[in-house]
Protein backbone atom coordinates (compact mmCIF):
# COMPACT_ATOMS: atom_id res chain seq x y z
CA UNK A 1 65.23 -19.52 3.50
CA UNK A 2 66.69 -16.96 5.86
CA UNK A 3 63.77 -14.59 8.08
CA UNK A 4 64.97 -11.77 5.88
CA UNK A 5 64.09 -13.61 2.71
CA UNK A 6 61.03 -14.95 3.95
CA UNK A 7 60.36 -11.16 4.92
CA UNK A 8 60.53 -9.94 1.74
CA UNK A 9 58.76 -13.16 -0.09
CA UNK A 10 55.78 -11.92 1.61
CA UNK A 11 56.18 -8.27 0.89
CA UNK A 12 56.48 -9.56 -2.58
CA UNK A 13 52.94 -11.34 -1.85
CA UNK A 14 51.17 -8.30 -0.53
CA UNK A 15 51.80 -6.41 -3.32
CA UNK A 16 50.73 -8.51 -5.83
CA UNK A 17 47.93 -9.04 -4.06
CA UNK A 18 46.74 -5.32 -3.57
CA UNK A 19 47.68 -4.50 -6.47
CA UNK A 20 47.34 -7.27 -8.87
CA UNK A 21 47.47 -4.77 -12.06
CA UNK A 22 51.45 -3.66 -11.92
CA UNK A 23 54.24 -5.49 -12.53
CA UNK A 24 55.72 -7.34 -9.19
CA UNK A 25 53.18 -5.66 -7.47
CA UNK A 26 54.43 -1.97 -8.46
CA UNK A 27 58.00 -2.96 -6.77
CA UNK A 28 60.97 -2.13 -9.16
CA UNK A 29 64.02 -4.54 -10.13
CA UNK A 30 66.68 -4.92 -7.94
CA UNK A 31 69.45 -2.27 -7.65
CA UNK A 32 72.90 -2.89 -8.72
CA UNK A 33 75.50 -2.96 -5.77
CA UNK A 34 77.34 -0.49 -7.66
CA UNK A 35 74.48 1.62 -7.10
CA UNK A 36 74.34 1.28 -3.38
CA UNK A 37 77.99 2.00 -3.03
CA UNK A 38 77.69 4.94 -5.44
CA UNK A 39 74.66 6.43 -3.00
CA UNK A 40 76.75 5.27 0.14
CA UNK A 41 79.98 7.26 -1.41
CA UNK A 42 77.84 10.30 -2.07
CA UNK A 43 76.19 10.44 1.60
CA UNK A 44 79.33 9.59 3.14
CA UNK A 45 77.30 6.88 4.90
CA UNK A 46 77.03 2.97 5.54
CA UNK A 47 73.76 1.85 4.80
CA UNK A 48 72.12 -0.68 7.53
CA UNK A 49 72.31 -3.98 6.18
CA UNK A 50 68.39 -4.61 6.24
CA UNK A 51 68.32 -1.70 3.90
CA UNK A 52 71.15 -2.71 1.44
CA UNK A 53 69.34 -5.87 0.74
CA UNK A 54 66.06 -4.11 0.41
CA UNK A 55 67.17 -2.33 -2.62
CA UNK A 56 69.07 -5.74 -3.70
CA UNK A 57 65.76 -7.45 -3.90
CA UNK A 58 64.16 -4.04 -5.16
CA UNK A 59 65.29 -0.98 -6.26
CA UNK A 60 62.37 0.81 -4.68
CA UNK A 61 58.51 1.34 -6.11
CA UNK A 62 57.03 2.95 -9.13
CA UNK A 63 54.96 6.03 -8.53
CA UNK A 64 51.55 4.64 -8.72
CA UNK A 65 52.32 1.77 -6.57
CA UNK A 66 52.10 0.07 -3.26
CA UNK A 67 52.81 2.70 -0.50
CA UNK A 68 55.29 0.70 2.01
CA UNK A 69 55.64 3.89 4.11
CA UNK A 70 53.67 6.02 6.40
CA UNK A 71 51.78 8.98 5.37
CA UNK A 72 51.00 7.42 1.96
CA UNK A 73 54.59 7.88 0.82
CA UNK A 74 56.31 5.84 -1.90
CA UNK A 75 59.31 3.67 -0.85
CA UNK A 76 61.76 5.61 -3.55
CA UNK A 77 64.52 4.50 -5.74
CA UNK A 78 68.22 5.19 -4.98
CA UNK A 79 68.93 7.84 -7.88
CA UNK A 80 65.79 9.49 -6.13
CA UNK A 81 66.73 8.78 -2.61
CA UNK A 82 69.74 11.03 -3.09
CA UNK A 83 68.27 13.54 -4.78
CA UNK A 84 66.38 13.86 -1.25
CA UNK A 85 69.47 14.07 0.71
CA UNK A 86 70.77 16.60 -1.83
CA UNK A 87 67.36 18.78 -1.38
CA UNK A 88 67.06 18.88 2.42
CA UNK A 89 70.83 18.95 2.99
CA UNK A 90 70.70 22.56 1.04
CA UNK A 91 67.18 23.47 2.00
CA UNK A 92 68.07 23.11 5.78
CA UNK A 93 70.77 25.39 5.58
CA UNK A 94 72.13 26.53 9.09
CA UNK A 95 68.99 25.83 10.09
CA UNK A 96 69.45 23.47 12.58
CA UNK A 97 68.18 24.21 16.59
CA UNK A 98 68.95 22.35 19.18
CA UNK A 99 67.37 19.15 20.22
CA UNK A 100 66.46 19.97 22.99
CA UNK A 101 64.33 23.18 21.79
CA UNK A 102 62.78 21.31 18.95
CA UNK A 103 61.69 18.48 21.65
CA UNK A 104 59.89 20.74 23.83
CA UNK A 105 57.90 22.03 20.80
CA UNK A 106 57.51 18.22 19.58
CA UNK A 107 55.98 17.51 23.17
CA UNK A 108 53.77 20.04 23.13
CA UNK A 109 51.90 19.06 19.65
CA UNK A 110 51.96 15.85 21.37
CA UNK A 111 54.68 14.40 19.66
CA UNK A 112 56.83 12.05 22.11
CA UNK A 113 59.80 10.09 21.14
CA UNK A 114 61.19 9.03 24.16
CA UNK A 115 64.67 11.31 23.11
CA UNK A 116 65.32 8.27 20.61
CA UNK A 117 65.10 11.04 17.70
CA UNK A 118 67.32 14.00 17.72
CA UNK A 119 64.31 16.67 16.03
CA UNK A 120 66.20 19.00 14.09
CA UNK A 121 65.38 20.05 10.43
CA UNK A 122 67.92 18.23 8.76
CA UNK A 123 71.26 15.34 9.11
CA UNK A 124 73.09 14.88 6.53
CA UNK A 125 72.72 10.94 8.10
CA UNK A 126 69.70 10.68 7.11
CA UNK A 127 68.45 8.21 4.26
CA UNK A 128 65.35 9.71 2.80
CA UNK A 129 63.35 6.96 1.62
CA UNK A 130 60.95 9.25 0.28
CA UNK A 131 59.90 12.66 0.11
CA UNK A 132 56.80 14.84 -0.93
CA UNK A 133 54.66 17.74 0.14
CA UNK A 134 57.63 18.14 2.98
CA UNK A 135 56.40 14.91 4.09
CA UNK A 136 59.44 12.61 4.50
CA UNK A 137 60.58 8.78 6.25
CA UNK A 138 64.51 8.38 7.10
CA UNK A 139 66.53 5.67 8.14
CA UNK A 140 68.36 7.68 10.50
CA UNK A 141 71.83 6.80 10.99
CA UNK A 142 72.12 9.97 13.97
CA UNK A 143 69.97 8.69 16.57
CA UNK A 144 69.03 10.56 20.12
CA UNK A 145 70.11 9.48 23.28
CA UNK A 146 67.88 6.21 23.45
CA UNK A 147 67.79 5.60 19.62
CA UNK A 148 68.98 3.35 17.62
CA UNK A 149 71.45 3.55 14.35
CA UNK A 150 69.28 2.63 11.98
CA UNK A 151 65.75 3.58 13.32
CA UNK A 152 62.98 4.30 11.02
CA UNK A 153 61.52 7.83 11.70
CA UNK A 154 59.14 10.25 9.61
CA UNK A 155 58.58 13.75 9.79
CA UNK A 156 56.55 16.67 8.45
CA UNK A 157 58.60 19.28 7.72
CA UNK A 158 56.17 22.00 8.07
CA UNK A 159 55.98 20.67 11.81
CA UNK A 160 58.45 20.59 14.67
CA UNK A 161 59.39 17.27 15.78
CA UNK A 162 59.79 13.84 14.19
CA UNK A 163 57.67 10.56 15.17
CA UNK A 164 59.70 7.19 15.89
CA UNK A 165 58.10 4.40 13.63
CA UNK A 166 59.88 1.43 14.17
CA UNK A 167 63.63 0.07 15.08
CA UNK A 168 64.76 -0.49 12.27
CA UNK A 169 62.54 -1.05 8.16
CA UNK A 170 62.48 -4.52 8.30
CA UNK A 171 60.80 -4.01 11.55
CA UNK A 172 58.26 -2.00 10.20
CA UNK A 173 57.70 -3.77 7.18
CA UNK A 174 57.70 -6.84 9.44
CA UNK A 175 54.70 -5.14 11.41
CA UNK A 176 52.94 -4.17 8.15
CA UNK A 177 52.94 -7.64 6.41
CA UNK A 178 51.45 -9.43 9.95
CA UNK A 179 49.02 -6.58 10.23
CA UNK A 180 47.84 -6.95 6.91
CA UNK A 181 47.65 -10.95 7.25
CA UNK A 182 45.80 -10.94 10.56
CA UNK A 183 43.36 -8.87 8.72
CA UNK A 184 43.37 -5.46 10.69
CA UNK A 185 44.43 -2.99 7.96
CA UNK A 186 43.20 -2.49 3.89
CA UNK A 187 44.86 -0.31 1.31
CA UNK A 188 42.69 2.49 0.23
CA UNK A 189 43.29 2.92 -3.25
CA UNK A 190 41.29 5.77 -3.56
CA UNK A 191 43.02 7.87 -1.50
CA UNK A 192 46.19 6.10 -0.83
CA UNK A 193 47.36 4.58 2.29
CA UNK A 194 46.60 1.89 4.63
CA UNK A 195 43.61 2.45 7.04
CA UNK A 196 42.54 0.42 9.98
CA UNK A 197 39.40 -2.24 9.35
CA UNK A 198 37.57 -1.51 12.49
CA UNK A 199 37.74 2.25 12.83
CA UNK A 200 38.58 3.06 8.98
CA UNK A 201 41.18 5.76 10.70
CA UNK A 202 44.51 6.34 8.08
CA UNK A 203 47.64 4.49 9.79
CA UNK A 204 49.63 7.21 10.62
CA UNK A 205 52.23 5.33 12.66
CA UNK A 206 53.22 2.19 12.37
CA UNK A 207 53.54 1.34 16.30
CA UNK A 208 49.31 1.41 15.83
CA UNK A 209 50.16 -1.59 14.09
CA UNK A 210 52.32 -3.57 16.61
CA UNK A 211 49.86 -6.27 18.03
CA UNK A 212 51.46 -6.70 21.09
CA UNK A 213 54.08 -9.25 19.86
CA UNK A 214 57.86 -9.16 21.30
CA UNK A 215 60.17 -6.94 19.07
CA UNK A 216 62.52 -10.40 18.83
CA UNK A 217 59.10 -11.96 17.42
CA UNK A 218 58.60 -9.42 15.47
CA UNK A 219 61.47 -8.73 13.70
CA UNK A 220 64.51 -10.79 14.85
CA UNK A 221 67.17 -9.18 13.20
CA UNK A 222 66.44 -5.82 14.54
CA UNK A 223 68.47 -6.35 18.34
């Protein structure tokens, strides 16, 4: 069993753990590749190999189900996924400052990416994992100066700036699934979202859940 299976295989466990009620865990059946080369085709993008066999091993979550993401947000399905692209590509318009301006602001309501995200409203290489209440998470394919092609960043869109969340999904989900094992975070069902055991504060990034370990440790195929 490669990392990357063994990844998921625990994923897999997580959810039917916290949420023993839904089908595999709320997690949907795998995507056709068709389907990914349909979305790639319609985005004009490559997807990151971490993410193409995400949606091979599941084509996303159902509604009520495990939230994967920050904020609370669902992990969404493909068909949805470019319905997103489709929304903010048009919403966005010409609306589109620099990055430098839209930094500055970021800064200032203490928002700090190190210039690895480039904060404008909109790229069109973006892959909006989900979206709601102008609340979104990318896999952002357009990276700032010390980013990386294939990042994982979320954003309110109501807000300037975006906040960095991990290197790449597997490495977030990575963080997530050792987080959850060691016993540091619990799903609150009532309100959605994971929350931290000692302080019972919402995750709202998941760098609060990096224990320290090496990125190689934590997700090796993420370098």
């Amino acid at each position: 069993m490669t990392d990357y299976d063994q990844l998921w295989t625990d994923i897999e466990a997580l959810c039917v753990s916290v949420w023993p009620n839904l089908p595999n865990g709320g997690l949907e059946l795998p995507a056709q590749p068709g389907d990914i080369v349909a979305a790639e085709a319609k985005m004009g993008i490559t997807f990151p190999d971490d993410l193409r066999q995400a949606y091979l091993r599941h084509n996303g979550a159902i509604a009520s189900s495990p939230s994967l993401l920050p904020y609370g947000l669902q992990w969404q399905c493909l068909a949805t996924v470019c319905k997103n692209w489709d929304f903010l590509r048009i919403s966005a318009g010409d609306d589109d400052p620099t990055y430098r301006e839209i930094e500055e602001d970021a800064v200032q309501y203490g928002i700090d990416n190190q210039h690895r995200v480039l904060d404008r409203m909109n790229s069109p290489r973006r892959i909006y994992l989900s979206y709601e209440s102008w609340r979104t998470v990318f896999v952002d394919l357009d990276p700032g100066p010390t980013g990386r092609t294939g990042q994982l960043v979320s954003a309110n869109l109501g807000d300037p700036g975006c906040e960095w969340q991990a290197w790449s999904f597997s490495e977030a989900l990575t963080l997530l699934v050792r987080a959850w094992r060691e016993g540091r975070i619990f799903y609150d069902h009532q309100n959605g979202g994971w929350r931290h055991i000692e302080t019972r504060q919402r995750v709202q990034s998941f760098c609060e859940l990096d224990s320290g370990a090496s990125k190689a440790d934590a997700c090796p195929w993420s370098s």
